[in-house]
Protein backbone atom coordinates (compact mmCIF):
# COMPACT_ATOMS: atom_id res chain seq x y z
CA UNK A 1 -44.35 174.18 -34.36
CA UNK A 2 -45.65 170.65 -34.03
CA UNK A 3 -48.79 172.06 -31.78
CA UNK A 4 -49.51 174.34 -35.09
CA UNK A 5 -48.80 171.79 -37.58
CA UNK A 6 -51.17 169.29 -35.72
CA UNK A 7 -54.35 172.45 -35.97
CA UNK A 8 -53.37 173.11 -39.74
CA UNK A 9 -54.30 169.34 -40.71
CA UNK A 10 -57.50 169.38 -38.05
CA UNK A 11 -58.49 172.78 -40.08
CA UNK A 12 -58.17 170.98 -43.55
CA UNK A 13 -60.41 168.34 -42.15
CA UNK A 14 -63.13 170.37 -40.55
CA UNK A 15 -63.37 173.02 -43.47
CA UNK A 16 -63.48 169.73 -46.04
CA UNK A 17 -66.24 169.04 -43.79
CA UNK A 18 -67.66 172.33 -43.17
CA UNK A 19 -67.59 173.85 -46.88
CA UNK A 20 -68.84 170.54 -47.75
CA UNK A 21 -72.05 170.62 -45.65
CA UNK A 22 -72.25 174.45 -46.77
CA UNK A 23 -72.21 173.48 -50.45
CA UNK A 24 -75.01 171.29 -49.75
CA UNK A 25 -77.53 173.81 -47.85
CA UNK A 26 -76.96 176.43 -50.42
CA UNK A 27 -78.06 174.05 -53.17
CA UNK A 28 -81.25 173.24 -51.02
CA UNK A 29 -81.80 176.51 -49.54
CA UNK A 30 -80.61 178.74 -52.37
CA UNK A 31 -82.22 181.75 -51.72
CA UNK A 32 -80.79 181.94 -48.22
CA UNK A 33 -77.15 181.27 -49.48
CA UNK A 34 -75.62 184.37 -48.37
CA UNK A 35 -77.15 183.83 -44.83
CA UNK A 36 -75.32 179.78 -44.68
CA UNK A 37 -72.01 181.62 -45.93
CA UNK A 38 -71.98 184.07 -43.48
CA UNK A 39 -73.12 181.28 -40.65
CA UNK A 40 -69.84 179.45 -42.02
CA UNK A 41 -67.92 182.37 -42.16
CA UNK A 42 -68.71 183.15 -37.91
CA UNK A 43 -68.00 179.81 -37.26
CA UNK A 44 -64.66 179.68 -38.74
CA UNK A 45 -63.58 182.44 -37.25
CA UNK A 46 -64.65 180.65 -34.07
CA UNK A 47 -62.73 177.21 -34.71
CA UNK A 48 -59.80 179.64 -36.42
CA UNK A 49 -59.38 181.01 -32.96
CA UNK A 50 -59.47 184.88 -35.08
CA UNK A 51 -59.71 188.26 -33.26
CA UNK A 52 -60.61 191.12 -35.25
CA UNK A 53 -59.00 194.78 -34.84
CA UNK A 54 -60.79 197.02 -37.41
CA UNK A 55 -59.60 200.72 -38.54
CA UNK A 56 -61.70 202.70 -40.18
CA UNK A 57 -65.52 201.49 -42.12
CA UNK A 58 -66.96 199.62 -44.52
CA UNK A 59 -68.53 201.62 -46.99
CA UNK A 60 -72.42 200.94 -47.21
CA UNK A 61 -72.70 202.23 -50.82
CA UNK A 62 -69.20 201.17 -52.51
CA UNK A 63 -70.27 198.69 -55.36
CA UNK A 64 -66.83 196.91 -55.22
CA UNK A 65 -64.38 196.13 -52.21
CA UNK A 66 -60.97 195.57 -53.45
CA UNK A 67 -58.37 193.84 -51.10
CA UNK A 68 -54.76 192.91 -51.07
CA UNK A 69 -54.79 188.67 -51.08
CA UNK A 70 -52.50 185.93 -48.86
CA UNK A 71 -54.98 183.54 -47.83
CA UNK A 72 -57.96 181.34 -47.87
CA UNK A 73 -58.90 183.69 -44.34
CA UNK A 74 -59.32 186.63 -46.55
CA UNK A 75 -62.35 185.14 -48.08
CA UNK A 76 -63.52 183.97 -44.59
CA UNK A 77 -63.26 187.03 -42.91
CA UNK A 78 -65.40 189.37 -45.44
CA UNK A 79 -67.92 186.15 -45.78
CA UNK A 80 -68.30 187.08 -42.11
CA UNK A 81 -68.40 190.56 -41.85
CA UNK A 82 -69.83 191.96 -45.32
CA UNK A 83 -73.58 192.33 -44.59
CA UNK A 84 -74.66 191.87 -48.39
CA UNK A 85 -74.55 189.59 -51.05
CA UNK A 86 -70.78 190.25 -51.80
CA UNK A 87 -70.78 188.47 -55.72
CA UNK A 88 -66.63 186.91 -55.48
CA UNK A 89 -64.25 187.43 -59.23
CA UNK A 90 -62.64 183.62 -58.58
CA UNK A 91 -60.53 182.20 -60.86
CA UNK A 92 -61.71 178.88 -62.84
CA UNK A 93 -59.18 176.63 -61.75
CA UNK A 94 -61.11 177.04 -58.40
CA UNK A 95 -64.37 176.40 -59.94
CA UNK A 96 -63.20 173.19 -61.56
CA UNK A 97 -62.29 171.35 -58.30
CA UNK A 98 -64.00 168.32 -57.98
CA UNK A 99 -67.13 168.61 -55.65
CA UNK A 100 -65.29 171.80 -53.93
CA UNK A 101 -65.59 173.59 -56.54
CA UNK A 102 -69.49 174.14 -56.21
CA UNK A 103 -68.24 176.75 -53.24
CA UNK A 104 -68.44 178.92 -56.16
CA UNK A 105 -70.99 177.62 -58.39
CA UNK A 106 -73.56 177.38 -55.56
CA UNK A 107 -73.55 180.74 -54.77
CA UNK A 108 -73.34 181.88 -58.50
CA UNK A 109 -70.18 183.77 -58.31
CA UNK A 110 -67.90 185.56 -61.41
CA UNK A 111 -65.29 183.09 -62.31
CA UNK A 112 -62.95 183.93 -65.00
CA UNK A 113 -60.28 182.41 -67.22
CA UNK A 114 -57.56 184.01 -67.03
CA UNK A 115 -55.44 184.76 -70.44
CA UNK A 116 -58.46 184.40 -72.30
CA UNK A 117 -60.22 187.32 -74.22
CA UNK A 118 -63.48 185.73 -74.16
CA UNK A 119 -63.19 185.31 -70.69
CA UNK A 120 -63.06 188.90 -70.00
CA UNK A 121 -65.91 189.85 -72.16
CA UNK A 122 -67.91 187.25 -69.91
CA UNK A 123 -66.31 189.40 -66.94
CA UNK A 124 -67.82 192.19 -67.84
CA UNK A 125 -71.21 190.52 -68.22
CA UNK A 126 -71.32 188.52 -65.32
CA UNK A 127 -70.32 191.45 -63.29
CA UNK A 128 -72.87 193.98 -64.77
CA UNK A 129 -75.20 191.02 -63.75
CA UNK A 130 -74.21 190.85 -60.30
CA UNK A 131 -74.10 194.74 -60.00
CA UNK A 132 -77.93 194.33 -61.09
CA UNK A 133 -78.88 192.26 -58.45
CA UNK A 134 -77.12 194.81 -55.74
CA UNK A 135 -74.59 192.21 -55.28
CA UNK A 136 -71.36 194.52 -54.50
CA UNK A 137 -68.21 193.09 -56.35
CA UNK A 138 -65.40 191.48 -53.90
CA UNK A 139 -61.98 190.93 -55.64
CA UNK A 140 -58.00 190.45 -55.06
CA UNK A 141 -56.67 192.60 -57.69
CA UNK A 142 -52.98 190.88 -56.78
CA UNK A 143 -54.36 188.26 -58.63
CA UNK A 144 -53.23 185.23 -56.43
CA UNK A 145 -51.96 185.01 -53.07
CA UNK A 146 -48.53 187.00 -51.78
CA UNK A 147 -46.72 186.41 -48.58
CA UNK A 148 -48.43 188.78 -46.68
CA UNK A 149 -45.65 191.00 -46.28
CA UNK A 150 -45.59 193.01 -49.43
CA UNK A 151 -48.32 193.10 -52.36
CA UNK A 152 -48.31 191.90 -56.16
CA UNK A 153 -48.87 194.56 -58.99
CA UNK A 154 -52.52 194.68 -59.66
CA UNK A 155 -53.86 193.38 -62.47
CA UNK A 156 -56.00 194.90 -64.77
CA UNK A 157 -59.32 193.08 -64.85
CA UNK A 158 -60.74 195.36 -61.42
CA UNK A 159 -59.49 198.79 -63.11
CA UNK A 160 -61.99 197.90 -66.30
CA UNK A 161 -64.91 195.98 -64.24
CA UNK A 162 -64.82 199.05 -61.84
CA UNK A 163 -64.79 201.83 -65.30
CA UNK A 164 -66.88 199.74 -66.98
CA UNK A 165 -69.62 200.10 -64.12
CA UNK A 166 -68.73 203.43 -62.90
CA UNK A 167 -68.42 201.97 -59.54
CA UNK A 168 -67.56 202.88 -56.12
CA UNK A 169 -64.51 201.31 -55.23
CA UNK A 170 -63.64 201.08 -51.68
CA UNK A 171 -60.06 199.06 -50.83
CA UNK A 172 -59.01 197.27 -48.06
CA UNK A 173 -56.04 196.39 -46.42
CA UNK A 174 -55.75 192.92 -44.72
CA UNK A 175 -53.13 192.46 -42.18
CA UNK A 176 -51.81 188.81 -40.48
CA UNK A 177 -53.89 186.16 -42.18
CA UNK A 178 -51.08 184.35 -43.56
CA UNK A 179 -50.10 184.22 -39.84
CA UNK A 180 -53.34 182.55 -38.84
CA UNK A 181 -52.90 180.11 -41.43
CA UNK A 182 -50.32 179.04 -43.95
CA UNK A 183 -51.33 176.45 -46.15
CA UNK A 184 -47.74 176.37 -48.08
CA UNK A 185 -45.87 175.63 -44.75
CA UNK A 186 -49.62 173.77 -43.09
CA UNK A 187 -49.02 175.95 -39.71
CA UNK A 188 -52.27 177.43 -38.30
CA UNK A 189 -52.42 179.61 -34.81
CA UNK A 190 -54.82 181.95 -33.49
CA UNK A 191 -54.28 185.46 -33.58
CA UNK A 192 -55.32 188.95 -34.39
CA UNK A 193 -56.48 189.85 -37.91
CA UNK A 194 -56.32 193.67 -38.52
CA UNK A 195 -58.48 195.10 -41.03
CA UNK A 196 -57.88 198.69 -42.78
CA UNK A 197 -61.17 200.27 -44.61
CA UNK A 198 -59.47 203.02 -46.67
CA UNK A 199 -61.69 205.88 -48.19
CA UNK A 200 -63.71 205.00 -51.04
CA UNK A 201 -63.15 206.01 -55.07
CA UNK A 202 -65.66 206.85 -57.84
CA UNK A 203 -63.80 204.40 -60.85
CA UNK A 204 -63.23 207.58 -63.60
CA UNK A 205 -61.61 206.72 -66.60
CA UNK A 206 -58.83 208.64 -67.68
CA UNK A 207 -57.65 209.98 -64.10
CA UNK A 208 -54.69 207.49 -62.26
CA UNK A 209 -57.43 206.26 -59.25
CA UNK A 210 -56.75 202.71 -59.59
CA UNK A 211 -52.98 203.45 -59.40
CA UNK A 212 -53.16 205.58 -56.47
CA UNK A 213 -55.40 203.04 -54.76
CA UNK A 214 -52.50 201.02 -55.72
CA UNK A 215 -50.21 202.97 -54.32
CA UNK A 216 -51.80 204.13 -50.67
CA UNK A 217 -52.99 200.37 -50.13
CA UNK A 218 -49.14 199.25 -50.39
CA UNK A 219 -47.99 202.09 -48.58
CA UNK A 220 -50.37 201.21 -45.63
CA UNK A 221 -49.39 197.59 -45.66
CA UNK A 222 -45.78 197.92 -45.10
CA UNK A 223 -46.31 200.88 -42.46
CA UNK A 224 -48.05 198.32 -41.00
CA UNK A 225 -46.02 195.57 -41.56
CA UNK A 226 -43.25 197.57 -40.08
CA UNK A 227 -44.83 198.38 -36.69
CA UNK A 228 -45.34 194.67 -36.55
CA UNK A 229 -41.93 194.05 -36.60
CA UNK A 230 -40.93 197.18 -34.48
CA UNK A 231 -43.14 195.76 -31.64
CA UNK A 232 -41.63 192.50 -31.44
CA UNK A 233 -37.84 193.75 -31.27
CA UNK A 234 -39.27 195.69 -28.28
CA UNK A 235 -41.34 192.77 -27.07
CA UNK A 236 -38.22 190.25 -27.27
């Protein structure tokens, strides 16, 4: 416990460092921002100590990857492994951190206000924007972080970004980040991160796709989630 408490605070330090030496290459080297993120994305996963086991495959022509949200690895991992310009739906508060906030800005991501009506009618610009630069559309439709062990109802700003676009929604199941690092408790280990590409949808309107995304992305989770647990009653 100590041994993982002492790696949580030498994490906080290097990725204040890290992110902050990112920030500053993407503002000097703009055009070549998504090829600094995805440098800082390999070496995290380096320094993180992270092991990937991936099922199934990323979809080369979805337009928006949708993925069930515990941690700050989630955003790591597909910085890593997505091989475009992936265009991030952030919330504001994230955007107005002092100096870290430019994680965002830099790279010209879609943040959005949440409760706000104007906000969501500059969602659906920004996003059509993105989407026009063949920047595919990354977002946690929970809405904020869970524990990892069972997924928030999804909110609705994905559902009309992805109708409003007639998009190609592919979603993704992330497994055991929150065990690689827990900000709320500062533990961090190494460990195996399992990632689940599920079949991609074509965003209709009037049919129940996003609920049935819903639906087989939760179901998936806690199969896995239950497996986990199976294999460590055997294991102990």
């Amino acid at each position: 416990m100590i041994f993982s408490k002492i790696r949580a605070i030498f994490t906080i330090i290097q990725m204040a460092i890290t992110v902050t030496i990112t920030i500053i290459l993407m503002y000097l080297f703009n055009k070549h921002n998504r090829v600094i993120r995805r440098a800082w994305g390999r070496l995290q996963m380096t320094l993180l100590g992270i092991t990937l086991e991936i099922e199934g495959e990323l979809d080369p022509n979805a337009t928006m990857q949708i993925m069930n949200h515990q941690s700050v690895i989630d955003i790591i991992i597909f910085e890593y492994l997505h091989p475009k310009n992936i265009a991030w739906v952030a919330k504001k508060e994230i955007a107005d951190l002092p100096w870290f906030g430019h994680i965002l800005k830099a790279p010209d991501m879609i943040i959005i206000e949440r409760e706000s009506k104007s906000s969501l009618m500059k969602l659906i610009k920004d996003t059509k924007k993105r989407l026009d630069d063949n920047r595919p559309i990354a977002i946690f439709p929970e809405g904020t972080r869970s524990n990892g062990k069972k997924m928030r109802k999804f909110k609705a700003g994905a559902k009309l970004i992805a109708e409003k676009n007639n998009l190609i929604v592919q979603p993704v199941v992330i497994i055991g980040t929150r065990d690689i690092l827990d900000s709320q408790k500062l533990l961090q280990k190494s460990g195996v991160v399992k990632i689940i590409y599920l079949p991609s949808v074509e965003a209709v309107r009037k049919t129940p796709w996003y609920e049935e995304i819903e639906e087989n992305m939760r179901k998936v989770l806690e199969k896995e989630i239950r497996n986990e647990r199976r294999c460590n009653l055997v294991g102990n």
